[in-house]
Protein backbone atom coordinates (compact mmCIF):
# COMPACT_ATOMS: atom_id res chain seq x y z
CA UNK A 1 0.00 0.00 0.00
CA UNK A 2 1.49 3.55 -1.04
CA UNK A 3 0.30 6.69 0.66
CA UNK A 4 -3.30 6.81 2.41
CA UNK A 5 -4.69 10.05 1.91
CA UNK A 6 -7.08 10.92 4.83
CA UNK A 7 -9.88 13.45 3.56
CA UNK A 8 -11.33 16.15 6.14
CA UNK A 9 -14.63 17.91 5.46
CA UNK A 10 -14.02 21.86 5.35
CA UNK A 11 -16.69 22.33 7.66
CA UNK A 12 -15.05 19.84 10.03
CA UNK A 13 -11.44 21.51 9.09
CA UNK A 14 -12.94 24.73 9.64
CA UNK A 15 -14.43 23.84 13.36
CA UNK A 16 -11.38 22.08 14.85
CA UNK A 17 -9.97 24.89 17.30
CA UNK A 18 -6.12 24.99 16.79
CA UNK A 19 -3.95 26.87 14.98
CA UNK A 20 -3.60 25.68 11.65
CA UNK A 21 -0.12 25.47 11.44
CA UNK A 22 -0.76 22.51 14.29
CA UNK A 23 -3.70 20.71 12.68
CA UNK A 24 -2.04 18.21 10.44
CA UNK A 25 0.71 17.77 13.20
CA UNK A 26 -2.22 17.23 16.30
CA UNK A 27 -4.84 14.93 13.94
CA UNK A 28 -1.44 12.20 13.46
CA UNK A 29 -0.71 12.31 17.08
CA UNK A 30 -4.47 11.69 17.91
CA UNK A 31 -4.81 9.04 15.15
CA UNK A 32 -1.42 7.38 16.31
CA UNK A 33 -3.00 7.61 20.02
CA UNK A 34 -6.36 5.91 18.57
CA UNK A 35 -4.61 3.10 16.74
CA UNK A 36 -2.28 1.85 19.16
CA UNK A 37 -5.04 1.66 21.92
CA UNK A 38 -7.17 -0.32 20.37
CA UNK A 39 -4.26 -2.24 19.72
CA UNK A 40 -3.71 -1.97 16.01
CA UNK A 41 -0.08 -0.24 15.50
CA UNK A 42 2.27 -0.97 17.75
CA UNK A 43 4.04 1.28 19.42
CA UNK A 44 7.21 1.85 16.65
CA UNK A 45 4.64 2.46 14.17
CA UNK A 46 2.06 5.09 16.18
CA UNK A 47 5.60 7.04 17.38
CA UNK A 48 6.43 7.28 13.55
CA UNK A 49 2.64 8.23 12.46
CA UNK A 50 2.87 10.48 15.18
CA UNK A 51 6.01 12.34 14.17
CA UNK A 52 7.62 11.83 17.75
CA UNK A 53 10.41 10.32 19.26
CA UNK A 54 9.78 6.74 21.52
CA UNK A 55 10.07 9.12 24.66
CA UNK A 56 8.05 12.13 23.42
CA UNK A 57 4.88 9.26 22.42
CA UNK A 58 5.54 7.44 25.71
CA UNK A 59 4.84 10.99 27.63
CA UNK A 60 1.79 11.45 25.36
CA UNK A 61 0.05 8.25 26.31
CA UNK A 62 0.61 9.06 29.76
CA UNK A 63 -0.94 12.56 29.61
CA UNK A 64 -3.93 10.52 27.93
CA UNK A 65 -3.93 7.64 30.41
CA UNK A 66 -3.47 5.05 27.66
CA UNK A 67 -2.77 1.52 28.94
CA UNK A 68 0.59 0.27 27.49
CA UNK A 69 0.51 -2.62 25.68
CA UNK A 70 4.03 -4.41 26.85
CA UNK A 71 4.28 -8.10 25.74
CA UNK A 72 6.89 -10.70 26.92
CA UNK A 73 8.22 -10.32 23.38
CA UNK A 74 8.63 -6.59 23.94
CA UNK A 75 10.21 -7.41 27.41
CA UNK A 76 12.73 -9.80 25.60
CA UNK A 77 13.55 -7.35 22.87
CA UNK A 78 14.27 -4.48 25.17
CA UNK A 79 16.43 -6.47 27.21
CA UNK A 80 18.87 -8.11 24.29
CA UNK A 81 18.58 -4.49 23.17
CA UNK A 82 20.42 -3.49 26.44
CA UNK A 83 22.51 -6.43 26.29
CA UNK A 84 24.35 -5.46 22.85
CA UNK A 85 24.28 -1.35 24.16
CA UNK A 86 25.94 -1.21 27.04
């Protein structure tokens, strides 16, 4: 699949109260947000939608109160990660 093009009425455009330099930036964070909660991006993937750094999304989904979704895979990945950093 190439690039998904996400069409916005302008009324809805028009009614969404942020600047609208920040619209396009706020709507992929809040998509991103949406998508890994119920659990279909993973984390890697809603950071990149998001346009933010591991850290910067991990801060986000704590200032929503999203549950993380950290699997013994995950647990095991982090860990060898450490493993071949240190």
């Amino acid at each position: 699949m190439g690039t998904l093009i996400l069409e916005i009425p302008d009324d809805i455009a028009d009614a969404i109260r942020l600047p609208p330099k920040e619209v396009d930036r706020e709507l992929h964070k809040e998509l991103a947000l949406a998508l890994y909660q119920r659990g279909v991006l993973s984390s890697g993937k809603a950071c990149s939608l998001a346009g933010m750094t591991r850290w910067e999304f991990e801060d986000l989904l704590g200032l929503h109160r999203v549950q993380r979704h950290y699997t013994d895979e995950n647990l095991e990945e982090d860990i060898n990660y450490a493993r071949n950093h240190v």
